[in-house]
C-alpha atoms as a PDB file:
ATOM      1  CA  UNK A   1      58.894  13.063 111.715  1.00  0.00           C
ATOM      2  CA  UNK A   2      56.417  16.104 110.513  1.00  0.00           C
ATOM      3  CA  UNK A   3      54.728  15.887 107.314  1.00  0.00           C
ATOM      4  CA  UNK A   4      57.181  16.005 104.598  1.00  0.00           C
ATOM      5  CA  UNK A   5      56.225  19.581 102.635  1.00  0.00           C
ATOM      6  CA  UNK A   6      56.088  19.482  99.093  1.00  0.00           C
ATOM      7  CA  UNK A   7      56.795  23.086  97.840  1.00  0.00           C
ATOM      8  CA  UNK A   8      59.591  23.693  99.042  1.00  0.00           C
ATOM      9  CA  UNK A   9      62.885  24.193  96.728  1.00  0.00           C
ATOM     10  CA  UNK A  10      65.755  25.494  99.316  1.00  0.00           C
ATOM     11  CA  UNK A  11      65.852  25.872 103.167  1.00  0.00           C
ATOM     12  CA  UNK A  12      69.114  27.884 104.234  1.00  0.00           C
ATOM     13  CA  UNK A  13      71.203  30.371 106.755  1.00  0.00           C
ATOM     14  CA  UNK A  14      72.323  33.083 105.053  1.00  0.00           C
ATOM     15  CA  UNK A  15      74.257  34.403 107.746  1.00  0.00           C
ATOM     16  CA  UNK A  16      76.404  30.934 107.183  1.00  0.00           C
ATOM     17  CA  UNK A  17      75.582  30.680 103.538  1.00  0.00           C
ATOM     18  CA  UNK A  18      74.624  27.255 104.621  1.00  0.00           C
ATOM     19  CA  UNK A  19      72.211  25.324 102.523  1.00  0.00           C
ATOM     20  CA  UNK A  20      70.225  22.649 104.582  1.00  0.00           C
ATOM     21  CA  UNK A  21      68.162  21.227 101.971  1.00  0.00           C
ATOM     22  CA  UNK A  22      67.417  22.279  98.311  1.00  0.00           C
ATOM     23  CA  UNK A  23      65.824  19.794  95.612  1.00  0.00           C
ATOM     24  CA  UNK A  24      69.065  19.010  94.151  1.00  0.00           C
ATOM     25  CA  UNK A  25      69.257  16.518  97.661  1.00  0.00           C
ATOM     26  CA  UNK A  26      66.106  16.788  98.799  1.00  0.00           C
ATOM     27  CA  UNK A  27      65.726  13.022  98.736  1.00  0.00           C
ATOM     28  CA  UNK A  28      69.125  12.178 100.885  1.00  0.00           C
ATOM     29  CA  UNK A  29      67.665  15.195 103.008  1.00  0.00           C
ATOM     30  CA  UNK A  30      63.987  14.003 103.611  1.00  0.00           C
ATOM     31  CA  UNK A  31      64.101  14.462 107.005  1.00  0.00           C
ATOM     32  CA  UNK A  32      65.926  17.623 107.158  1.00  0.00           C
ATOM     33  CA  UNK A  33      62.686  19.033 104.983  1.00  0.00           C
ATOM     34  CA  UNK A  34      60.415  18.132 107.478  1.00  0.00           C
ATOM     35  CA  UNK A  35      61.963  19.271 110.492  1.00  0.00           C
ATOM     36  CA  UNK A  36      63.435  22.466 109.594  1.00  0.00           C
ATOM     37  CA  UNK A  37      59.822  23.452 107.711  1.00  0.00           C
ATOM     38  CA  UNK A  38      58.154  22.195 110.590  1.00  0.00           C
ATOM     39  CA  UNK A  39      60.375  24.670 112.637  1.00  0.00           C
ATOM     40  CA  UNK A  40      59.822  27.219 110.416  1.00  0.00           C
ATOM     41  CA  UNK A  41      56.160  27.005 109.931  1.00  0.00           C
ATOM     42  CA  UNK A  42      56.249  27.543 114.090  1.00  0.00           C
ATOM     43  CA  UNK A  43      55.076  31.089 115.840  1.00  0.00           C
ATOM     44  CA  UNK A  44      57.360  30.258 118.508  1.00  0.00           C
ATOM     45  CA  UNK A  45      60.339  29.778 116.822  1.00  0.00           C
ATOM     46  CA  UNK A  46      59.888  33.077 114.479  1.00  0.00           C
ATOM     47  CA  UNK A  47      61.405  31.444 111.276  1.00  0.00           C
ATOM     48  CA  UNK A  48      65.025  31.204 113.762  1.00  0.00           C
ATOM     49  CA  UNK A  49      67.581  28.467 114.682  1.00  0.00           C
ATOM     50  CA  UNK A  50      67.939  28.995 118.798  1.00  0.00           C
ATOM     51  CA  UNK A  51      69.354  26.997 121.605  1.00  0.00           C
ATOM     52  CA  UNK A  52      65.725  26.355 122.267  1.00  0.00           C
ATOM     53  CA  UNK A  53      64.338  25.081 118.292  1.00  0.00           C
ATOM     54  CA  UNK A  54      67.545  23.237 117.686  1.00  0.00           C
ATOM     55  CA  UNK A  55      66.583  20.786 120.958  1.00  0.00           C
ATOM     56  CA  UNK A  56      63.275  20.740 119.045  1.00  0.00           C
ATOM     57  CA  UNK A  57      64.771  19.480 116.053  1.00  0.00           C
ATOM     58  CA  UNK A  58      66.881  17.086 117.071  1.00  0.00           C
ATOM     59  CA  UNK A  59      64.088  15.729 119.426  1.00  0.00           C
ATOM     60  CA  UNK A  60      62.439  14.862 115.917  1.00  0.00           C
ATOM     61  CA  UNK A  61      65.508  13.512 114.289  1.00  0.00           C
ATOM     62  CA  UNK A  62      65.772   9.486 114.683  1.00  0.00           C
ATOM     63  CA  UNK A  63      67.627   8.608 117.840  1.00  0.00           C
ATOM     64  CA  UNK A  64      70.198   6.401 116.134  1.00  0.00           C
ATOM     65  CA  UNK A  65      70.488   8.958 113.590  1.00  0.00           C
ATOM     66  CA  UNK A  66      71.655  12.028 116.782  1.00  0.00           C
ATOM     67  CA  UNK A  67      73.889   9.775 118.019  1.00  0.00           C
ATOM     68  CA  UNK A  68      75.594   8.502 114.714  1.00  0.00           C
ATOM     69  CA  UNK A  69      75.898  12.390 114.234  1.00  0.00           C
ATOM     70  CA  UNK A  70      77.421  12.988 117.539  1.00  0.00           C
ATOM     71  CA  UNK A  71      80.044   9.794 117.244  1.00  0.00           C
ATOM     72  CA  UNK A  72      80.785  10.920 113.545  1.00  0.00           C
ATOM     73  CA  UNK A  73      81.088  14.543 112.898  1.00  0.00           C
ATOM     74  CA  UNK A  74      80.429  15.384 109.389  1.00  0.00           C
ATOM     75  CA  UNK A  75      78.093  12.404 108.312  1.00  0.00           C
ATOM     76  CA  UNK A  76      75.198  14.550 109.314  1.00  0.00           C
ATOM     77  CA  UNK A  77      76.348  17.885 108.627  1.00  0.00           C
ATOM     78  CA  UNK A  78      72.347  19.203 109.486  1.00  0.00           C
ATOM     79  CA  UNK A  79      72.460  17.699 112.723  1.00  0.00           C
ATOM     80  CA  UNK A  80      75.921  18.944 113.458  1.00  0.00           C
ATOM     81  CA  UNK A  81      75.016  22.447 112.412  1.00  0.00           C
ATOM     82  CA  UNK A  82      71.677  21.890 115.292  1.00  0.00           C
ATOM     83  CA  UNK A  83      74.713  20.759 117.765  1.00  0.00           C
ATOM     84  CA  UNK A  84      76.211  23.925 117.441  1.00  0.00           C
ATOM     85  CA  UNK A  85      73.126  26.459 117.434  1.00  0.00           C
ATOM     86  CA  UNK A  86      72.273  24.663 120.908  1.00  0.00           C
ATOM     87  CA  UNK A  87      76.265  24.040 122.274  1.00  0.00           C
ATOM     88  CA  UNK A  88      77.205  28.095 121.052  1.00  0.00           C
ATOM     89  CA  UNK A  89      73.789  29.159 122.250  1.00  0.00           C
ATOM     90  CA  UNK A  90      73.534  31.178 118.390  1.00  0.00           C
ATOM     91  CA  UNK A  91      70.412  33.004 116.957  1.00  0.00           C
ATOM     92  CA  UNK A  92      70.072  32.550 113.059  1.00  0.00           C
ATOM     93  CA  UNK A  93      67.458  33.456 111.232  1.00  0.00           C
ATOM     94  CA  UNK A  94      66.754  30.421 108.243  1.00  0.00           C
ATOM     95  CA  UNK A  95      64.942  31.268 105.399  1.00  0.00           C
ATOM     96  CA  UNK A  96      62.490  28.690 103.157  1.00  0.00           C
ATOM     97  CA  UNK A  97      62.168  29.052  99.603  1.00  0.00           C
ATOM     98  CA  UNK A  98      58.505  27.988  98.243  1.00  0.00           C
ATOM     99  CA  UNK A  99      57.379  27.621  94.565  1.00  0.00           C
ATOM    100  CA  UNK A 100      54.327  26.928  93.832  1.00  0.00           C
ATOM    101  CA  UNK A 101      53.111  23.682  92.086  1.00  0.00           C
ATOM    102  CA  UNK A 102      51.531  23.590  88.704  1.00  0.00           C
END
């Protein structure tokens, strides 16, 4: 898993109006953090969920925790949503809040 990043407040789609982590959850969502910053902080990806950054993510999830995801739709509703950027081959842009610490 990337370095977890510490000032961030809210990664989302906004063409879904789909919230993947914000501090409210952050800690049930630790993982989600790192992976979708670390996807975001990437030239190659250009801040966007793709067929080709969603494999990327879910190569960094935990193996157990892609194929819980896959045999129980809904339990990992971040990994689901990379399941269906890859399977519906969609282009979202995701945006990261940042504040800055004190």
């Amino acid at each position: 898993m990337p370095p977890l990043p510490l000032t961030v407040s809210r990664i989302y789609v906004p063409k879904l109006d789909y919230t993947v982590v914000s501090k409210q959850n952050e800690a049930m969502r630790m993982a989600s953090l790192a992976i979708f910053y670390d996807i975001y902080k990437d030239e190659q990806y250009k801040s966007r969920l793709t067929r080709k950054s969603a494999m990327t993510a879910l190569c960094m999830y935990d193996r157990d925790d892609v194929q819980d995801a896959q045999n129980t739709p809904g339990e990992y509703p971040n990994i689901d949503l990379l399941f269906r950027v890859y399977s519906q081959g969609m282009d979202l842009e995701f945006v990261v809040e940042e504040f800055m610490p004190q």
